[in-house]
Structure formats: structure tokens, C-alpha cells
N, C-alpha and C. Protein backbone atom coordinates (compact mmCIF):
# COMPACT_ATOMS: atom_id res chain seq x y z
N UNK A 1 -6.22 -19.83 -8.99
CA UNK A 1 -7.01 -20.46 -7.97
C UNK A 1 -8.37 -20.79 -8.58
N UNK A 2 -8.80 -21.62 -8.86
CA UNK A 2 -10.25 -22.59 -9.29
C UNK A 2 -11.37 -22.16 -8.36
N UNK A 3 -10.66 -21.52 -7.39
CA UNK A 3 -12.46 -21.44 -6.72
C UNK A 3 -12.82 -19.96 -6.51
N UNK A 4 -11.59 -18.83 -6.89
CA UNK A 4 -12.03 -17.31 -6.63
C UNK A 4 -12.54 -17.41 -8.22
N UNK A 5 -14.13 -16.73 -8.29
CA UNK A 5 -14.60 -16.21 -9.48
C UNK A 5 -13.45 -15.46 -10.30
N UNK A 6 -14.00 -15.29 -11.89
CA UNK A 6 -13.10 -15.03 -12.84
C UNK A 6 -14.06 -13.79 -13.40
N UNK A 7 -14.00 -12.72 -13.97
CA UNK A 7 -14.82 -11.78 -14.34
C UNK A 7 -16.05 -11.84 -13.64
N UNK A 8 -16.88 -11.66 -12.33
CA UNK A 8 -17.61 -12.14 -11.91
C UNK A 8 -18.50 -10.71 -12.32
N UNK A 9 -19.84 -10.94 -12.57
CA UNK A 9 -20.87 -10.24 -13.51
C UNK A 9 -21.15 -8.83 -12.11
N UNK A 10 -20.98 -9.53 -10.44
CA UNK A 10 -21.21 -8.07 -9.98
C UNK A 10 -20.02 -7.27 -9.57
N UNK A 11 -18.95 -7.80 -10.20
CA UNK A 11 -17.41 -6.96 -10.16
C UNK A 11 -17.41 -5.52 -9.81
N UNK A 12 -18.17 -5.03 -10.76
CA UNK A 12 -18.31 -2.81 -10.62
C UNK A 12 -18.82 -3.07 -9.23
N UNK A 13 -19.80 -3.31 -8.90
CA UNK A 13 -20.81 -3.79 -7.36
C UNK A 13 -19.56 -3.71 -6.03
N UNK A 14 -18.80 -4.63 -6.27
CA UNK A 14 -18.18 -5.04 -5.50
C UNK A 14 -17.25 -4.45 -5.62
N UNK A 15 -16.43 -3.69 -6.14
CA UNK A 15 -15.59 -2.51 -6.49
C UNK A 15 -15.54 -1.36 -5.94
N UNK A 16 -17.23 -0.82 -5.83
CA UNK A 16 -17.33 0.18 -5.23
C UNK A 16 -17.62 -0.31 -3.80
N UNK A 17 -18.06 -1.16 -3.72
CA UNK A 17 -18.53 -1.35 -1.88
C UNK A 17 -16.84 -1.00 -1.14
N UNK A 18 -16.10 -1.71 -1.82
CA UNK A 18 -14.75 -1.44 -1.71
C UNK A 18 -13.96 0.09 -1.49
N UNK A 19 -14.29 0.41 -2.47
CA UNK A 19 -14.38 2.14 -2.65
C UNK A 19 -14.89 2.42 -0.92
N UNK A 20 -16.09 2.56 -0.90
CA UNK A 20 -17.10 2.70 -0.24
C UNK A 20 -16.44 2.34 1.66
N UNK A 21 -15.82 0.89 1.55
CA UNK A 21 -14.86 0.77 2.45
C UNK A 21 -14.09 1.87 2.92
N UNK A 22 -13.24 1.82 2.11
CA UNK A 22 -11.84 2.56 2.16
C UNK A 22 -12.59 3.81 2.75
N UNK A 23 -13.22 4.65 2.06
CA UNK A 23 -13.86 6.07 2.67
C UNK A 23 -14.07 6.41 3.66
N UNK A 24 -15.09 5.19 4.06
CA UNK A 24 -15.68 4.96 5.58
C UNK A 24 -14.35 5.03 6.27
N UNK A 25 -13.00 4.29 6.25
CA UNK A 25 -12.03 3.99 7.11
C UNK A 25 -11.13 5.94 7.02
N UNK A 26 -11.04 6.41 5.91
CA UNK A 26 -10.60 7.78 6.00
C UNK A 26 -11.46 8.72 6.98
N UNK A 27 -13.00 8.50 6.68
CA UNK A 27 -13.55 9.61 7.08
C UNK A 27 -13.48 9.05 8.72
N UNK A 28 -13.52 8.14 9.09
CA UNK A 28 -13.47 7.60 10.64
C UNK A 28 -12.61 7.99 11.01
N UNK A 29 -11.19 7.73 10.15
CA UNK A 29 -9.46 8.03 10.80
C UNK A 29 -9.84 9.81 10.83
N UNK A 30 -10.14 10.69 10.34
CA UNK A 30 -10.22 11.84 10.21
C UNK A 30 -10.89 12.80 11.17
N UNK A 31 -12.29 11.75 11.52
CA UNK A 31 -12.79 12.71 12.89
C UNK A 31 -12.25 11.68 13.97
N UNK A 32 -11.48 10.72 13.99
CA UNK A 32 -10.79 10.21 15.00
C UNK A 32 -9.62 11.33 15.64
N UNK A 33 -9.28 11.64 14.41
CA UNK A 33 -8.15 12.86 14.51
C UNK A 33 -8.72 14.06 15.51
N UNK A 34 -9.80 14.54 14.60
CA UNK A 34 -10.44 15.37 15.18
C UNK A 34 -10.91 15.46 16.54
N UNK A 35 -11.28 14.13 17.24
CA UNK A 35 -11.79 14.08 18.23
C UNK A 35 -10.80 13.88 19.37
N UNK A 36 -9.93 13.30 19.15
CA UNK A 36 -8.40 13.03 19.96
C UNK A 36 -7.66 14.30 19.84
N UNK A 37 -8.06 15.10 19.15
CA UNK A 37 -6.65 16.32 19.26
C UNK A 37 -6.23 16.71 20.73
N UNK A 38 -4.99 16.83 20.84
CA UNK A 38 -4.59 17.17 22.19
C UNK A 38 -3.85 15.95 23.09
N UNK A 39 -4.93 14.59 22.75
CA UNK A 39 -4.48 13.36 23.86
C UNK A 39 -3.14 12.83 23.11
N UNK A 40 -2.85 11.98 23.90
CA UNK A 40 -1.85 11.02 23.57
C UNK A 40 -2.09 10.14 22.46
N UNK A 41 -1.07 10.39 21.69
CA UNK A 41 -0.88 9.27 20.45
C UNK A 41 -1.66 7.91 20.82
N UNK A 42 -1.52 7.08 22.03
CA UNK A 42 -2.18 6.14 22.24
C UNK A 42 -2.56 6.33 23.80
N UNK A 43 -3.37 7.16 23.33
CA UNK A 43 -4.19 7.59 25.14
C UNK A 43 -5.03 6.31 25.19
N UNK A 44 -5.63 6.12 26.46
CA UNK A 44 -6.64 5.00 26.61
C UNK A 44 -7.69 5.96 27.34
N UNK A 45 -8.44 6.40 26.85
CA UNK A 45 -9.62 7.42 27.45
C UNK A 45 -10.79 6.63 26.82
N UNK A 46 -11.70 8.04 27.12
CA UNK A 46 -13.26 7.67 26.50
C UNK A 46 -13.72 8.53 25.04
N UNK A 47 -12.46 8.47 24.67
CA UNK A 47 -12.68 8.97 23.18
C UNK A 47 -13.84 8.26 22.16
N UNK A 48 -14.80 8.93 21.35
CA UNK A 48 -15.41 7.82 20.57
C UNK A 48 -16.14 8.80 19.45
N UNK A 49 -15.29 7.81 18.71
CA UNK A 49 -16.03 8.13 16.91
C UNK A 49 -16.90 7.43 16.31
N UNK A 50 -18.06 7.99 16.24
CA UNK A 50 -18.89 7.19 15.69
C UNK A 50 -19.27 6.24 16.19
N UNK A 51 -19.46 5.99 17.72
CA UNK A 51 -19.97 5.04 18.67
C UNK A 51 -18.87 4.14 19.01
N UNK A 52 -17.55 4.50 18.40
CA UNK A 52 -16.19 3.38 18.45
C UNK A 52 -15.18 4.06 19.33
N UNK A 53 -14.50 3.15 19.96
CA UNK A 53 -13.32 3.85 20.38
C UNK A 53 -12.41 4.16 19.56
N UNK A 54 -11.64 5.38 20.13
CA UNK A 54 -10.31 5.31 19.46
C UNK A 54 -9.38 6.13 19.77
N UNK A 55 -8.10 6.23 19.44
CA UNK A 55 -6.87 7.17 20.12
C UNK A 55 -6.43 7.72 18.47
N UNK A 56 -5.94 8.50 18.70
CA UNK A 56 -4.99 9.14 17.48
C UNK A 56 -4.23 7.76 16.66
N UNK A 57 -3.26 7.04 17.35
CA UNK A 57 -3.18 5.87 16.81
C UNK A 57 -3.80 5.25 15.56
N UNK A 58 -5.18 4.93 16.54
CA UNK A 58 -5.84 3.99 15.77
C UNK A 58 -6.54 5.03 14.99
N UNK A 59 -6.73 6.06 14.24
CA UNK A 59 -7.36 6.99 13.29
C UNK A 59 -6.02 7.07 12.81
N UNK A 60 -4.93 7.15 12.33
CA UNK A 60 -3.74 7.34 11.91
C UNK A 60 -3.81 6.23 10.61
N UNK A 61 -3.55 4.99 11.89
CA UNK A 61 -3.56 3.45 11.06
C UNK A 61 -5.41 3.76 9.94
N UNK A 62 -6.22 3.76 10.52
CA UNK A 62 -7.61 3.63 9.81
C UNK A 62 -7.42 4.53 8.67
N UNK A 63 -6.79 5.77 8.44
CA UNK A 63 -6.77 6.35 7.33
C UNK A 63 -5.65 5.68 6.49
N UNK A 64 -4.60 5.43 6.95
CA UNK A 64 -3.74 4.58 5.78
C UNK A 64 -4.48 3.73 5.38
N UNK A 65 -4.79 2.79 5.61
CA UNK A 65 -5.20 1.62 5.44
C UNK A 65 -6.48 1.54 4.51
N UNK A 66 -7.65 3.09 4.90
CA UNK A 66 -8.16 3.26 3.85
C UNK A 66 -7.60 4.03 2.35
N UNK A 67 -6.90 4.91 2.47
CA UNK A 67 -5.82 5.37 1.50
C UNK A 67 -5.52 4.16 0.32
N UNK A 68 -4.98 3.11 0.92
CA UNK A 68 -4.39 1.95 0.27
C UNK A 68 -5.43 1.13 -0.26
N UNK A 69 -6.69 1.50 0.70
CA UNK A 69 -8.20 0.84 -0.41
C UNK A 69 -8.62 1.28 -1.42
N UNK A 70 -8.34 2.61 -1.16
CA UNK A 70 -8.94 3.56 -2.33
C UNK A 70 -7.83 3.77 -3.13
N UNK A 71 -6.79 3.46 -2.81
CA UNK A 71 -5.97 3.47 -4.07
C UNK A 71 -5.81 2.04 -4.72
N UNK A 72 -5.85 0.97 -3.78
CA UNK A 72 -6.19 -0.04 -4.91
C UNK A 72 -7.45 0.02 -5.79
N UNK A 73 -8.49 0.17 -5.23
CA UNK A 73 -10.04 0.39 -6.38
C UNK A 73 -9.47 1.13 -7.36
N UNK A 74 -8.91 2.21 -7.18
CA UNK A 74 -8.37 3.17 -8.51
C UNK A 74 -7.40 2.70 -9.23
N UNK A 75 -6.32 1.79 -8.51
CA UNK A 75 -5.59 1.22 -9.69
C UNK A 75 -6.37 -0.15 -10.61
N UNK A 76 -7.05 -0.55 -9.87
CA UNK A 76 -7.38 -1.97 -10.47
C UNK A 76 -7.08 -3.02 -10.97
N UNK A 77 -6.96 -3.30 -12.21
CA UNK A 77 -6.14 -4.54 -12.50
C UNK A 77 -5.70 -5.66 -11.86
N UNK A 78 -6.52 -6.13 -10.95
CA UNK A 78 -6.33 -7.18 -9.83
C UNK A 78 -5.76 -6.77 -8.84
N UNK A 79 -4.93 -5.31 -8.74
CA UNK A 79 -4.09 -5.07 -7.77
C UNK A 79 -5.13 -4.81 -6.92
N UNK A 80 -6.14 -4.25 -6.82
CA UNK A 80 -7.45 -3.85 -5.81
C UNK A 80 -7.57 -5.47 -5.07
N UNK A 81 -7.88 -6.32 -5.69
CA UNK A 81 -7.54 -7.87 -5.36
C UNK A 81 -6.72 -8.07 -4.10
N UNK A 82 -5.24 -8.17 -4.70
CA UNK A 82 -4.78 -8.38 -3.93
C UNK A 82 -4.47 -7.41 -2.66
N UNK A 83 -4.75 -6.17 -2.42
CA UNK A 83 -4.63 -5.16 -1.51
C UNK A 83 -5.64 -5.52 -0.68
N UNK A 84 -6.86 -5.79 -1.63
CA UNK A 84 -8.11 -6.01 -0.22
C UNK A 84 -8.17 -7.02 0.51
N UNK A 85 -7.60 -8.42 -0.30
CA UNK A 85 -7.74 -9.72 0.40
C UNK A 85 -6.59 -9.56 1.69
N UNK A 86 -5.50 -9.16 1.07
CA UNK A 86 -4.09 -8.98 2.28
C UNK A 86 -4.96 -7.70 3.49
N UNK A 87 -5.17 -6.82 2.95
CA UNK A 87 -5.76 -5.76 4.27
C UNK A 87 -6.57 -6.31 4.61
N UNK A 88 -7.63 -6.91 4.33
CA UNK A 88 -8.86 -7.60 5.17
C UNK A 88 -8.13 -8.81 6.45
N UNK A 89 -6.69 -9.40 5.75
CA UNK A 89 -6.42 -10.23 6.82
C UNK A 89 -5.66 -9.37 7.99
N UNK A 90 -4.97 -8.50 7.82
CA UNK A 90 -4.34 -7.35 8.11
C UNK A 90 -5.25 -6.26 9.42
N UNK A 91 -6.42 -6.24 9.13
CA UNK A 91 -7.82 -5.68 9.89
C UNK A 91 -8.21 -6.56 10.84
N UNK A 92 -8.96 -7.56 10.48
CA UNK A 92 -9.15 -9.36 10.67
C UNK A 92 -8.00 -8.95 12.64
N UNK A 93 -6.79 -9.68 12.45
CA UNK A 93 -5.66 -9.80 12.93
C UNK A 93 -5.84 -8.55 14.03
N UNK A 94 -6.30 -6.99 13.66
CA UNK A 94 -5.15 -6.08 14.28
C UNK A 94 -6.90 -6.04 15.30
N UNK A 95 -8.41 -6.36 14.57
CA UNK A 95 -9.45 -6.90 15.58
C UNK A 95 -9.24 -7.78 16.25
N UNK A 96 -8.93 -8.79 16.21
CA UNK A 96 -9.02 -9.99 17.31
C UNK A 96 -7.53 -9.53 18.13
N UNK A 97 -6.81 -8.67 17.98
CA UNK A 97 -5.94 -8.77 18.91
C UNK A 97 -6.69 -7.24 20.03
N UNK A 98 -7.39 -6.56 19.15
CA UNK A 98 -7.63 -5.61 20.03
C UNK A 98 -8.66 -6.09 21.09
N UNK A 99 -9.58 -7.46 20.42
CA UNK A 99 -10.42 -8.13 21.47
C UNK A 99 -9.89 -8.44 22.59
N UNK A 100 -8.32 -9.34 22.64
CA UNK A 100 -7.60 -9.79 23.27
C UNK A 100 -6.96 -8.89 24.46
N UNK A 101 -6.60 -7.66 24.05
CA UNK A 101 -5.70 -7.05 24.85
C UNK A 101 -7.66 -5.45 25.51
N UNK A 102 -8.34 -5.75 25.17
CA UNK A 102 -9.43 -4.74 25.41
C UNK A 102 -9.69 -4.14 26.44
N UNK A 103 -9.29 -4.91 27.37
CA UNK A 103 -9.48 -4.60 28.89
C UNK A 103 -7.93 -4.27 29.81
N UNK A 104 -7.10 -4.15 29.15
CA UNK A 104 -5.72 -4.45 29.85
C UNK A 104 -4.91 -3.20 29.19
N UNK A 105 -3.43 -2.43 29.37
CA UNK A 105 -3.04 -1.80 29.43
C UNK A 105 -1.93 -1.75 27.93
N UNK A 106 -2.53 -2.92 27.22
CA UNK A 106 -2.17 -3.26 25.84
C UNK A 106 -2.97 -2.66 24.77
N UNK A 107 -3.97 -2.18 25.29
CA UNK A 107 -5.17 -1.49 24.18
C UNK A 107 -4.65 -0.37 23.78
N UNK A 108 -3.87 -0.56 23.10
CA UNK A 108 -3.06 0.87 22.34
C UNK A 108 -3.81 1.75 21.53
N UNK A 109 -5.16 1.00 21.22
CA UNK A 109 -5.41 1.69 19.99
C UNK A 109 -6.77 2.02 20.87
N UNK A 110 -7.38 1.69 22.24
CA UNK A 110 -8.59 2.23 22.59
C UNK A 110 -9.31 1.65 21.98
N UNK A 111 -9.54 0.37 21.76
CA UNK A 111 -10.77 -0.50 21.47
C UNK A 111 -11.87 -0.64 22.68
N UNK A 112 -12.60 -0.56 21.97
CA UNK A 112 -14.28 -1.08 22.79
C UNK A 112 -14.67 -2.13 21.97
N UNK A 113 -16.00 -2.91 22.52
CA UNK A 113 -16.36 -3.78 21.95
C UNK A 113 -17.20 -3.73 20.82
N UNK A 114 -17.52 -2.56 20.40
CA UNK A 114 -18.39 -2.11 18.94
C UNK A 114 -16.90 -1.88 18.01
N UNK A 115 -15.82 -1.30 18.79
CA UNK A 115 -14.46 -1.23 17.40
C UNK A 115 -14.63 -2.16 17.03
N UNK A 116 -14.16 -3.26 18.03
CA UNK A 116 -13.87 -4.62 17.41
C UNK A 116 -14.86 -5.19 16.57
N UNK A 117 -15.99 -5.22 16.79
CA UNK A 117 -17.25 -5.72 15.58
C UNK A 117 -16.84 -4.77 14.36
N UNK A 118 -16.78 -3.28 14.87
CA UNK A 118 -16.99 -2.79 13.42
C UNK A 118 -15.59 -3.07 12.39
N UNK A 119 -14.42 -3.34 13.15
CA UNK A 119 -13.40 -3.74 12.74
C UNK A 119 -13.53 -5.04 11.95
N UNK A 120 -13.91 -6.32 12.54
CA UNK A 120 -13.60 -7.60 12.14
C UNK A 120 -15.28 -7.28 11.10
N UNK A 121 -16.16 -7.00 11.01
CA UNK A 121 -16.99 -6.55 9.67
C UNK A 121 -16.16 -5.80 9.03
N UNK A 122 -15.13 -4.68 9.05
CA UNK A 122 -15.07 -4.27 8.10
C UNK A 122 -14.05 -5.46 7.26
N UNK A 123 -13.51 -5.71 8.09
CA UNK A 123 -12.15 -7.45 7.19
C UNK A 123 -13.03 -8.27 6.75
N UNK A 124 -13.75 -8.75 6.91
CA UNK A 124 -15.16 -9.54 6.30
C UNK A 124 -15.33 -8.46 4.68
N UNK A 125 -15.87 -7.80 4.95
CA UNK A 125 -16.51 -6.75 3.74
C UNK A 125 -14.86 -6.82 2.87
N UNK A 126 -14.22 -6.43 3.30
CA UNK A 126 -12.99 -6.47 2.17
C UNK A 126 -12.40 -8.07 1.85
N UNK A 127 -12.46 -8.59 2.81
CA UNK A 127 -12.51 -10.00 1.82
C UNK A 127 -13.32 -9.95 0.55
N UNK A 128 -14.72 -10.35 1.36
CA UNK A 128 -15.43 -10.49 0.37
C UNK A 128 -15.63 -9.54 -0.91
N UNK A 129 -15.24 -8.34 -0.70
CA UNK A 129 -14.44 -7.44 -1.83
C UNK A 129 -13.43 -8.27 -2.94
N UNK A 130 -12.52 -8.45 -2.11
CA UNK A 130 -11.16 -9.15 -2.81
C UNK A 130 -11.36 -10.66 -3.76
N UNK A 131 -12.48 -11.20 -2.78
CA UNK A 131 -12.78 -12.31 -3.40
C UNK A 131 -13.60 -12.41 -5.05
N UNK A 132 -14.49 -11.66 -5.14
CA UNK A 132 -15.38 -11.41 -5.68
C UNK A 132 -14.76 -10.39 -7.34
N UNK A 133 -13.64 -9.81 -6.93
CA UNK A 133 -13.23 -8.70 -8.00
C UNK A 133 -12.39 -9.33 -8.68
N UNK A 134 -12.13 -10.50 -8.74
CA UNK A 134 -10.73 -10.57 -9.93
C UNK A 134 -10.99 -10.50 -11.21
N UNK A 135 -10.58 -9.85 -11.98
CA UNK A 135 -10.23 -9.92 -13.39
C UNK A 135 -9.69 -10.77 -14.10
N UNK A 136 -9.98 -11.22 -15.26
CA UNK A 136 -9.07 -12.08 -16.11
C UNK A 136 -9.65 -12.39 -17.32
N UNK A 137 -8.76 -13.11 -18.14
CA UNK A 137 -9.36 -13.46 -19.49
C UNK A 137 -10.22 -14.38 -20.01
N UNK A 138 -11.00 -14.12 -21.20
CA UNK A 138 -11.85 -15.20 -21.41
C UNK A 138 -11.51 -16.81 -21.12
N UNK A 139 -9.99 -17.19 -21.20
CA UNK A 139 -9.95 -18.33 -20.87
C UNK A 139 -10.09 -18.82 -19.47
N UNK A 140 -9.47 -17.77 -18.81
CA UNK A 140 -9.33 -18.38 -17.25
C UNK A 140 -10.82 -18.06 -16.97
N UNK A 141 -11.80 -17.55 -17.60
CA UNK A 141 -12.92 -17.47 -17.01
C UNK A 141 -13.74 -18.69 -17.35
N UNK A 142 -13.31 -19.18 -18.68
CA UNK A 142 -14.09 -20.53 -18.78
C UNK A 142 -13.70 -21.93 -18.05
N UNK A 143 -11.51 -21.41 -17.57
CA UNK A 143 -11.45 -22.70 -16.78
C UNK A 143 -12.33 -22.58 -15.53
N UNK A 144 -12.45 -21.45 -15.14
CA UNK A 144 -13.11 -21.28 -13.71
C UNK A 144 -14.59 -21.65 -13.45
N UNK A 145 -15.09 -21.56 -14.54
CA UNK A 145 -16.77 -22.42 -14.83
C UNK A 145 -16.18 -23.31 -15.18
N UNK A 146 -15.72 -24.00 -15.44
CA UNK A 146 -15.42 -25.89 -16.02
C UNK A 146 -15.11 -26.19 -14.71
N UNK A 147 -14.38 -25.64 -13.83
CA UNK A 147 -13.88 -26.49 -12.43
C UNK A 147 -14.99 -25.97 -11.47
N UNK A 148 -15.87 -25.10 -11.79
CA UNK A 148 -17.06 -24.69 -10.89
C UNK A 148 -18.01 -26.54 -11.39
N UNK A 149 -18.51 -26.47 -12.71
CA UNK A 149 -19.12 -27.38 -13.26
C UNK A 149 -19.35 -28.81 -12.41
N UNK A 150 -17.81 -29.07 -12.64
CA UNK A 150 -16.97 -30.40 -11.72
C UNK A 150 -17.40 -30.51 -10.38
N UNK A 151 -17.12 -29.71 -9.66
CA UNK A 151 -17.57 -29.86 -8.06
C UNK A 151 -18.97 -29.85 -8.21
């Protein structure tokens, strides 16, 4: 792809914000846990972590999902790439549907309207993670400045 950067100079930067992601989403899923013990897998109460809603559910999903961040940053090799760009759309998606269903008996996961911001920021932040980290070789880095050049 000609327009995602090729070795981009703040790669480590953006690596760890990534890192940094993923954590945030464990340590949230974790006192989500904590704070739901007892309710229903997908209770709809006034549960709230960290100013967010949430049910056991949705701290379940938030720790996988960071798991799979932090294990892409650790594997690397573009695979961090492609894990963050796909989970950011993956996040993206599972926010705007929790916008959708927020008020109605579909809110499985106990969204409020700060989840959903902090949700669809956190798919933002891992894009722009994903975007920003690819790796590659001196050549594809010079086609990628020659077709930067062009436009």
C-alpha cells in the first residue's frame, strides 16, 4: 500500500502507545471483573469502571482484546500491524453498535455514553497505531517516499 508509511522514524513511539493500549483495555477488563462480581454475565445495572459502564461481558471481551494487543506489540514483525488495524475496526464497530442499542434492552455490554467515546477513541488510537508501525525494507521504504514525492 503506497500511502501506509514504511519504517516510519516514530515506529518504537507508536509501538508502545500500542502496548500502552492493550494494558489500559486489561487493566479496565480486570476491575470490570472486579466490580461486576456476583451480577449477570450481561447485567444492565449501574456498574462503572473508571467512569464507564460495564457488565462482566464487556470486561471479558476488553481483556481479550487487550491480550491480543499486547501480544501483537510483542510479536511484531508487522503482525502488531495487522492485529491493531483489524481490532481497531473490530472496537470502532462493537462502539457504534453499543451507541445504537444504549438505551434499549440490546445493551449487552452496559454501555453509557463515556464507554462509547472511550471505546470509539480507543479504535482511533489503534488505528493510528497500526497505521503508523509497519516495517519493511530499504526498498519498499524508498518506493513509499517516491510515491509520497508524486502526490
Amino acid at each position: 500500500m503506497a500511502h501506509t508509511p514504511v519504517n516510519h522514524p516514530a515506529r518504537p513511539i507508536y509501538r508502545a502507545i500500542g502496548g500502552l493500549t492493550g494494558l489500559y483495555l486489561v487493566v479496565f477488563g480486570v476491575l470490570g471483573i472486579i466490580a461486576s462480581a456476583g451480577n449477570e454475565f450481561f447485567a444492565q445495572d449501574d456498574t462503572r469502571v473508571l467512569g464507564q459502564g460495564t457488565n462482566l461481558g464487556f470486561s471479558v471481551v476488553s481483556i481479550l482484546l487487550g491480550l491480543l494487543v499486547l501480544a501483537g506489540v510483542a510479536l511484531g514483525r508487522n503482525i502488531d500491524v495487522l492485529i491493531n488495524t483489524w481490532l481497531a475496526y473490530v472496537v470502532m464497530a462493537i462502539g457504534l453498535a453499543g451507541l445504537a442499542f444504549i438505551r434499549t434492552d440490546a445493551n449487552i455490554f452496559n454501555f453509557s455514553v463515556v464507554t462509547v467515546i472511550v471505546v470509539m477513541v480507543t479504535g482511533l488510537v489503534l488505528l493510528m497505531v497500526g497505521m503508523y508501525g509497519k516495517v519493511g525494507t530499504e526498498e519498499e521504504k524508498d518506493a513509499w517516499q517516491k510515491a509520497r514525492l508524486v502526490l
